[in-house]
N, C-alpha and C. Protein backbone atom coordinates (compact mmCIF):
# COMPACT_ATOMS: atom_id res chain seq x y z
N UNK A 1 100.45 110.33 104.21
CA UNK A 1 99.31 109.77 103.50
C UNK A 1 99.79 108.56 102.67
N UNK A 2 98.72 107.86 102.67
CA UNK A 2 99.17 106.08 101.85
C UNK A 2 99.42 106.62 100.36
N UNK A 3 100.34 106.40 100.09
CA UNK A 3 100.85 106.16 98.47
C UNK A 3 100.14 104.92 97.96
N UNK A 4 99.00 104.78 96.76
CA UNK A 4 98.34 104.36 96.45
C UNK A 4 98.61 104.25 94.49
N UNK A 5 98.94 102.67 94.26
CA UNK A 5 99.27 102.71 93.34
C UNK A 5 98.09 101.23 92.38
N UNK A 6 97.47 101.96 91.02
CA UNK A 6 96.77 100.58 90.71
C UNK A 6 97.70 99.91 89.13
N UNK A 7 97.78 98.56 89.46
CA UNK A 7 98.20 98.02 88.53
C UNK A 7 97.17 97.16 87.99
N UNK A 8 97.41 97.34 86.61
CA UNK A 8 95.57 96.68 85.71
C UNK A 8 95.85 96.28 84.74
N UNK A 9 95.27 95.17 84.13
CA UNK A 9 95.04 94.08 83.10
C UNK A 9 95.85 93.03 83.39
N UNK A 10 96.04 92.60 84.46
CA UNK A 10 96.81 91.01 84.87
C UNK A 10 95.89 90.08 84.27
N UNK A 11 97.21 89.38 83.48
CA UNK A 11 96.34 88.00 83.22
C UNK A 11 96.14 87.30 84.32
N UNK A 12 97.48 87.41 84.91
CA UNK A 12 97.72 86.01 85.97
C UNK A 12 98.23 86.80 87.21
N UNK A 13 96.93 86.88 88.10
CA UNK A 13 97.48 87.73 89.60
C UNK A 13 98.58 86.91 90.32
N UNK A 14 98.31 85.34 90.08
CA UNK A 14 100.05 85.14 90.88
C UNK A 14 100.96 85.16 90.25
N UNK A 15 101.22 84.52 89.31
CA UNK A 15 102.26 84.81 88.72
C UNK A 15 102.85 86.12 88.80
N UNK A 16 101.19 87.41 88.77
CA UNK A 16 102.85 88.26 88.93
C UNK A 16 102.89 89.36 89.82
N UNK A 17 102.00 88.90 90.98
CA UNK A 17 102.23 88.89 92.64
C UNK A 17 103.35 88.12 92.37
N UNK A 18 104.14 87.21 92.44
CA UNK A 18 105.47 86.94 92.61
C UNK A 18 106.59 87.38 92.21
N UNK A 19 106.41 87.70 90.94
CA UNK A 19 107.30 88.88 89.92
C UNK A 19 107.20 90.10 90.75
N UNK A 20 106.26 90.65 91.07
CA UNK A 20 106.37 91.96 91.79
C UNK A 20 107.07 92.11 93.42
N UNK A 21 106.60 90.60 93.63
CA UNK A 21 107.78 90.88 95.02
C UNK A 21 109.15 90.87 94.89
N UNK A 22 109.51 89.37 93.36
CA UNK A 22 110.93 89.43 93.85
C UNK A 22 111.36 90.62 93.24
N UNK A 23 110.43 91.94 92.38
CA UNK A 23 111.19 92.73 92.26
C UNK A 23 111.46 94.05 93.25
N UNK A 24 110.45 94.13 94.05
CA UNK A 24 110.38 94.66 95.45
C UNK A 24 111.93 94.44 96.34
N UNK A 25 112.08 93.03 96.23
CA UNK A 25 113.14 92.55 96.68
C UNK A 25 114.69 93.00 96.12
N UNK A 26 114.30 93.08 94.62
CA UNK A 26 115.59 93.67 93.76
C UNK A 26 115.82 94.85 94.80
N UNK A 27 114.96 96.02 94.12
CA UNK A 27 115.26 97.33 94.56
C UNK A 27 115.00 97.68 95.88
N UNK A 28 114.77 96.94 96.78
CA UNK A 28 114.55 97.46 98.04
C UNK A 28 114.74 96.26 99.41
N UNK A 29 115.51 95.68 99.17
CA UNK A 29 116.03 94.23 100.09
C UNK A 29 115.51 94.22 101.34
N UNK A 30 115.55 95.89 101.66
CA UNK A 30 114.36 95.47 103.17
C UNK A 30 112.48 95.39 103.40
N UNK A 31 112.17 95.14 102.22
CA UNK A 31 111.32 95.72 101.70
C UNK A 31 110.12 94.45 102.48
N UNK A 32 109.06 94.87 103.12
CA UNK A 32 108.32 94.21 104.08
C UNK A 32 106.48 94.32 103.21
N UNK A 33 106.50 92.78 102.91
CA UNK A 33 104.69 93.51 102.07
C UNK A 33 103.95 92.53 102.80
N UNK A 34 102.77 92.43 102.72
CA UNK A 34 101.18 92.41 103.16
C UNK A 34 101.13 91.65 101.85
N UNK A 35 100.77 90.59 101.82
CA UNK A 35 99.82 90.25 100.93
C UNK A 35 98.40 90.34 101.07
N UNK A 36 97.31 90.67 100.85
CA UNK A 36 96.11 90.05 101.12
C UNK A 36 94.50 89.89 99.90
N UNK A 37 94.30 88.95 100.29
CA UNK A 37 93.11 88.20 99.34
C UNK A 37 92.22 87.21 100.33
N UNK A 38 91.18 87.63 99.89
CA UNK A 38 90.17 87.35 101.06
C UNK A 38 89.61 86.22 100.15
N UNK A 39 90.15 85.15 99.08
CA UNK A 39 89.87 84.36 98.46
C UNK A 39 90.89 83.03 98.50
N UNK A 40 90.32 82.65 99.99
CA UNK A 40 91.59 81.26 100.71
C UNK A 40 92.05 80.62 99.38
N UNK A 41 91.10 80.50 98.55
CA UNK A 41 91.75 79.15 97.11
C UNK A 41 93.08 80.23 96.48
N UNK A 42 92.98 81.85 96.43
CA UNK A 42 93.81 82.05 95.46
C UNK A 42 95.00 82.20 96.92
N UNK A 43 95.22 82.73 97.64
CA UNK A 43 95.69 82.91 99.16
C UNK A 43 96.69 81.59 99.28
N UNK A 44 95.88 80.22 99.23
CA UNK A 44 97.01 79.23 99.02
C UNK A 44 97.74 78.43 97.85
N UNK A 45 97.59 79.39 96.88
CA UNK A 45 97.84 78.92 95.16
C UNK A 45 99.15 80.00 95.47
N UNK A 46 99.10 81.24 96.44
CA UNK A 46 99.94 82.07 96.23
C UNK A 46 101.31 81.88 96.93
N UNK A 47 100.63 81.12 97.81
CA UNK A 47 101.59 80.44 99.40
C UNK A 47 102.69 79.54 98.57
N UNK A 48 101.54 78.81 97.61
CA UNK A 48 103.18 77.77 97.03
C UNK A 48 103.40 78.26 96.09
N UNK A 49 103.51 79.10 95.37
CA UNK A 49 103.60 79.89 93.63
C UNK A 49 105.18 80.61 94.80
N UNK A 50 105.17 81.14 95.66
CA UNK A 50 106.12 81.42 96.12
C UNK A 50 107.36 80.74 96.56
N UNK A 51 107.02 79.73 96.94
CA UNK A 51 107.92 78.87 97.32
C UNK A 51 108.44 77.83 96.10
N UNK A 52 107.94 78.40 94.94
CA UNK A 52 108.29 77.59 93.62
C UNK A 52 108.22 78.52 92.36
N UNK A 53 108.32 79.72 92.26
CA UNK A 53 108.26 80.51 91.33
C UNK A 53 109.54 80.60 90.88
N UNK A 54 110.35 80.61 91.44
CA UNK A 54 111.76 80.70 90.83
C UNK A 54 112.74 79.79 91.53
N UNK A 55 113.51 79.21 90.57
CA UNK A 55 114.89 78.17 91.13
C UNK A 55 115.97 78.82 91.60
N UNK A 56 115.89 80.29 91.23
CA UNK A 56 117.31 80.95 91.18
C UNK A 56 116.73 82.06 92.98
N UNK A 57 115.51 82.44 92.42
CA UNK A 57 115.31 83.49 93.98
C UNK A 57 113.81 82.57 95.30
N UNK A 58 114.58 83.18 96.31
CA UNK A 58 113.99 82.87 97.36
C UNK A 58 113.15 84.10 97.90
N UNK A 59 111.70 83.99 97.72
CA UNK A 59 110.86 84.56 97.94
C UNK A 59 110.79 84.63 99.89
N UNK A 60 110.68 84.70 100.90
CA UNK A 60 110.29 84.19 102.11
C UNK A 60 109.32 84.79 102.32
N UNK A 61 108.42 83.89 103.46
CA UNK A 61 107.11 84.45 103.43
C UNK A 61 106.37 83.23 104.71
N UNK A 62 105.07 84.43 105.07
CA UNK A 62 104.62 83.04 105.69
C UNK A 62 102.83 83.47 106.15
N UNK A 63 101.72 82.58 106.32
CA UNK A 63 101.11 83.39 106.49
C UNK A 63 100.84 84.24 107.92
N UNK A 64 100.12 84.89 108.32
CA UNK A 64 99.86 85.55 109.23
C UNK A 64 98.93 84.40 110.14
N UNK A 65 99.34 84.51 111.31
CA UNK A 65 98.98 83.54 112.66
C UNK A 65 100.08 82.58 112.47
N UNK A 66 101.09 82.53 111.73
CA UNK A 66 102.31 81.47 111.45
C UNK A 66 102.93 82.17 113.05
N UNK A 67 103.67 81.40 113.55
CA UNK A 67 104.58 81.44 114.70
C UNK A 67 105.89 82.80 114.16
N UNK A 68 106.19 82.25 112.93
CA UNK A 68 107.05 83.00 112.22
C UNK A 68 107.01 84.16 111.95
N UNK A 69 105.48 84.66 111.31
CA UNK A 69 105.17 85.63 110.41
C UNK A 69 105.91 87.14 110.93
N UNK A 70 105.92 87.37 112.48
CA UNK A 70 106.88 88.62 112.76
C UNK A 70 107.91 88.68 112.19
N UNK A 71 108.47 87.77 112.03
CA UNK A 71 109.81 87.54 111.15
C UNK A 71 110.20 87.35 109.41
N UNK A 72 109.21 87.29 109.30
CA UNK A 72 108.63 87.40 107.95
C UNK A 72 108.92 88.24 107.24
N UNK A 73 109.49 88.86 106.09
CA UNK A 73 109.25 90.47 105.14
C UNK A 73 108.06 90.17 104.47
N UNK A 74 107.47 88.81 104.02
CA UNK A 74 106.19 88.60 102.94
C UNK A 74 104.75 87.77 104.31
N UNK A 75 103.92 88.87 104.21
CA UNK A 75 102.85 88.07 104.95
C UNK A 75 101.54 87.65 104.31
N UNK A 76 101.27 86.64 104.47
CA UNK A 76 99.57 86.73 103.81
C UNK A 76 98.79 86.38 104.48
N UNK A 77 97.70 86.71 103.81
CA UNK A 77 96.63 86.95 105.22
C UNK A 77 95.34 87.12 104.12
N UNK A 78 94.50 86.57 104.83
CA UNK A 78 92.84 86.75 104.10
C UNK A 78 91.71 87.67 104.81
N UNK A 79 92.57 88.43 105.87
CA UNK A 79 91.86 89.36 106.41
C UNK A 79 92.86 90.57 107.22
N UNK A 80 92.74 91.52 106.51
CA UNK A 80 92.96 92.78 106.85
C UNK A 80 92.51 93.47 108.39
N UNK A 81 91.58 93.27 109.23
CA UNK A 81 91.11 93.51 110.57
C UNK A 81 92.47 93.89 111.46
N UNK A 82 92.91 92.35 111.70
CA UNK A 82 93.70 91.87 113.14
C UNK A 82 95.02 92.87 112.54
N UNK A 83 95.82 92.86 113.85
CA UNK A 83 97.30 93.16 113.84
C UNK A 83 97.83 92.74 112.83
N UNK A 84 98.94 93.60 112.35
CA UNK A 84 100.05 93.09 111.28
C UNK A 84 101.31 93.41 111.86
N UNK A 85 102.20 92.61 111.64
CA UNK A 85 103.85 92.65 112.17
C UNK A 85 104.07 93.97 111.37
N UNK A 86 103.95 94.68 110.58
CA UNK A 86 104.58 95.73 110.24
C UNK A 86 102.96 96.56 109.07
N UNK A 87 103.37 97.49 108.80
CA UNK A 87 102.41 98.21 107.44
C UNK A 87 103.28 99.38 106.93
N UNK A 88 104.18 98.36 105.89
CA UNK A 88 104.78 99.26 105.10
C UNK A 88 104.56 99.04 103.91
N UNK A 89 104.28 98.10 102.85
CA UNK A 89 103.41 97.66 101.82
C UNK A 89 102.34 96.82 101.71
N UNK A 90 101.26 97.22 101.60
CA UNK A 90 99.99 96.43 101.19
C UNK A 90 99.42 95.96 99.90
N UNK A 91 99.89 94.95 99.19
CA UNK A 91 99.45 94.60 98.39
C UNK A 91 97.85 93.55 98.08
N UNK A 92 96.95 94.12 97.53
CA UNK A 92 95.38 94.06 97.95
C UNK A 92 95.06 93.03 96.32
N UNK A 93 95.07 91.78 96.68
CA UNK A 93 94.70 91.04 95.56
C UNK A 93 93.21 91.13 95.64
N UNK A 94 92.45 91.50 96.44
CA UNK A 94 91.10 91.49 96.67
C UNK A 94 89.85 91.97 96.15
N UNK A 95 88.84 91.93 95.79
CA UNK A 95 88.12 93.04 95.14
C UNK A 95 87.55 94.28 95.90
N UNK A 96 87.78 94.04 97.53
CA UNK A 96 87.05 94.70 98.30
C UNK A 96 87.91 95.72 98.54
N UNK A 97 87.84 96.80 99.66
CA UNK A 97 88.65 97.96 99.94
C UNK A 97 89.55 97.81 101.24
N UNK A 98 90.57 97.46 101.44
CA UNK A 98 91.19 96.87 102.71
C UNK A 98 90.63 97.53 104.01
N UNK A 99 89.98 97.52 104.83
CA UNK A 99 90.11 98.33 106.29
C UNK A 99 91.09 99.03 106.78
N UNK A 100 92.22 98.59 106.44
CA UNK A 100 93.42 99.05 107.16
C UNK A 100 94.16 99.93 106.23
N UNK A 101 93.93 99.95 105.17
CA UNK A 101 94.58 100.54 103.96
C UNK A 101 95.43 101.91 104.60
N UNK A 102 94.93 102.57 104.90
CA UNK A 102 95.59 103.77 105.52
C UNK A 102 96.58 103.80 106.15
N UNK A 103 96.62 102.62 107.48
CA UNK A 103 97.91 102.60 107.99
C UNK A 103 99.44 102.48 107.52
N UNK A 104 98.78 102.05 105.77
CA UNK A 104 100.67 101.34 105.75
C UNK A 104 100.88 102.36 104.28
N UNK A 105 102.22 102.36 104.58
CA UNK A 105 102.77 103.27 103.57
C UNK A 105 102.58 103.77 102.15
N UNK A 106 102.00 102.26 101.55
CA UNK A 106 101.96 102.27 99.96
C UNK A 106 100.92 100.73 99.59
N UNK A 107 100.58 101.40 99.35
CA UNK A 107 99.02 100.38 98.90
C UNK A 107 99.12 99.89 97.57
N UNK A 108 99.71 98.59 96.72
CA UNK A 108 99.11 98.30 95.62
C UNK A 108 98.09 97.66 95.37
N UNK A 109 97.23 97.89 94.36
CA UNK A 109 96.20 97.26 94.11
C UNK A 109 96.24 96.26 92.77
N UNK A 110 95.71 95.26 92.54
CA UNK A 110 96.08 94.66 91.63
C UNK A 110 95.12 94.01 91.01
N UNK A 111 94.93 94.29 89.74
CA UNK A 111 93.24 94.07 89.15
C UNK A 111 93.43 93.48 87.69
N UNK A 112 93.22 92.06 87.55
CA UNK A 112 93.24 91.47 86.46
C UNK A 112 92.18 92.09 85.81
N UNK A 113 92.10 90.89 84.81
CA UNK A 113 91.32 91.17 83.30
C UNK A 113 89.95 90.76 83.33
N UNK A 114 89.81 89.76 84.78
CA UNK A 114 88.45 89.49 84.41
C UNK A 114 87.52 90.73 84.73
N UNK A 115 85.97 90.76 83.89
CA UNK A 115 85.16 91.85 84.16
C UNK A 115 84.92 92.17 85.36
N UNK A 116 84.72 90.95 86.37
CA UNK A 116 84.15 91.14 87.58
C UNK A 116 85.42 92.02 88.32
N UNK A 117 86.43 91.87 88.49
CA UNK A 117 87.42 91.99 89.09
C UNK A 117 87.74 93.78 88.94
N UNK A 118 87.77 94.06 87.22
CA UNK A 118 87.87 95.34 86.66
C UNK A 118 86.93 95.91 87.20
N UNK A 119 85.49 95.96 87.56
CA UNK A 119 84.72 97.20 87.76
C UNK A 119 85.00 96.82 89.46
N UNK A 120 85.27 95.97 90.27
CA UNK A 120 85.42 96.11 91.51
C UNK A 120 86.96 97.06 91.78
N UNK A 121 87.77 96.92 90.76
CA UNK A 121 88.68 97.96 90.63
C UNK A 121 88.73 99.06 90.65
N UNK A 122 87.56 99.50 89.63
CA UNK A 122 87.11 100.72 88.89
C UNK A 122 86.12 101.21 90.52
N UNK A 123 85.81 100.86 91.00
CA UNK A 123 84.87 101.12 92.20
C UNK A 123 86.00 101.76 93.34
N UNK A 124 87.22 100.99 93.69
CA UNK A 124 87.95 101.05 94.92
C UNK A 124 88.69 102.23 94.47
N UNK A 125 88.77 102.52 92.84
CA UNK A 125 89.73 103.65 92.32
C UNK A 125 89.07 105.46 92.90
N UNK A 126 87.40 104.73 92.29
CA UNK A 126 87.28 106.40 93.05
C UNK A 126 86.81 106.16 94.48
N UNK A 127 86.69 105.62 94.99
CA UNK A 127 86.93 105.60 96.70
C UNK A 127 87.76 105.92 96.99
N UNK A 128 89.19 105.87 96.58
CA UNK A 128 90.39 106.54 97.07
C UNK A 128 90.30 108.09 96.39
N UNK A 129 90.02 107.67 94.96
CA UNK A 129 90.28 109.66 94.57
C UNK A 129 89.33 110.46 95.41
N UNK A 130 87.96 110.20 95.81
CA UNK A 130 87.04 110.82 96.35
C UNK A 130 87.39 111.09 98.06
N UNK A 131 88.52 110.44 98.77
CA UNK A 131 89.02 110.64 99.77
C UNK A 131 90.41 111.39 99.85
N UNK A 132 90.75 112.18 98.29
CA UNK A 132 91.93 112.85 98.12
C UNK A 132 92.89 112.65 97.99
N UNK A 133 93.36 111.14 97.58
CA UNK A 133 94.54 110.27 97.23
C UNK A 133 95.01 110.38 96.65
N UNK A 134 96.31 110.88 96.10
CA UNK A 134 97.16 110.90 94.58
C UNK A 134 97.20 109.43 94.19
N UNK A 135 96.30 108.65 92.81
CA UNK A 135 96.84 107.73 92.82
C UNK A 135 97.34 107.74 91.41
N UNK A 136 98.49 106.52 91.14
CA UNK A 136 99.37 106.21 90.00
C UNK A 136 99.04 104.81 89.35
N UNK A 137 98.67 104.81 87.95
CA UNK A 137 98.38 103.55 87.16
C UNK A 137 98.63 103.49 86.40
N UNK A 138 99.06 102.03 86.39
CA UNK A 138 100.36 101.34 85.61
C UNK A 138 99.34 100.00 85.07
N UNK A 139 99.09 100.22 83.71
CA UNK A 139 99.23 98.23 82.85
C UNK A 139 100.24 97.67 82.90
N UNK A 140 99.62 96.87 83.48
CA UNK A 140 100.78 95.33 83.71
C UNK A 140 101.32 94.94 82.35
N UNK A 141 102.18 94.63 82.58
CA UNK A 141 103.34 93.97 81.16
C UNK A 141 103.46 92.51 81.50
């Protein structure tokens, strides 16, 4: 069953969608995630926040339909439907409920501060408890 985890009160979903990968990356070097946000403007704010978030670490990444992306550990994608090179972390910048959520190992969800964002949170939270999910939540620091 998907390990389902919500992280809540982000100021800044990229900023720390990037923090959270390269720490993904710390503790787990093989560590393969899903990005997805079905909101192309934040989708390509995230594309280069990666490729410039840090001087010292190299994020890699690419989006999905890239030639590359099988090769990829970081994919992004604005739609959950089609094939994915792997589903071992899903990280869901989105307000909606992924389709695919189930398939991949560990689902984070990630829900800033704005109102709109919080009750679309608060919505996807008991959709999972009401389908029997252990889930775990963590405020963002």
């Amino acid at each position: 069953m998907t390990k389902i985890e919500f992280r809540t009160h982000i100021a800044d979903k990229i900023n720390y969608t990037c923090r959270w990968v390269r720490k993904a990356f710390a503790n787990a070097p093989g560590s393969r995630i899903v990005l997805l946000s079905t909101d192309r403007n934040l989708l390509n704010r995230l594309d280069e926040a990666l490729w410039t978030f840090s001087d010292s670490d190299f994020l890699p990444h690419a989006m999905i339909g890239d030639r590359q992306a099988f090769r990829s550990p970081v994919i992004l994608t604005p739609d959950d439907r089609g094939e994915m090179p792997h589903y071992d972390i899903l990280v869901n910048l989105s307000q909606t409920i992924p389709e695919c959520y189930a398939r991949f190992e560990r689902l984070i969800e990630l829900v800033s501060t704005d109102p709109t964002d919080t009750s679309a949170g608060r919505q996807r939270y008991v959709h999972y408890r009401e389908r029997g999910y252990t889930l775990h939540h963590e405020i963002a620091k």
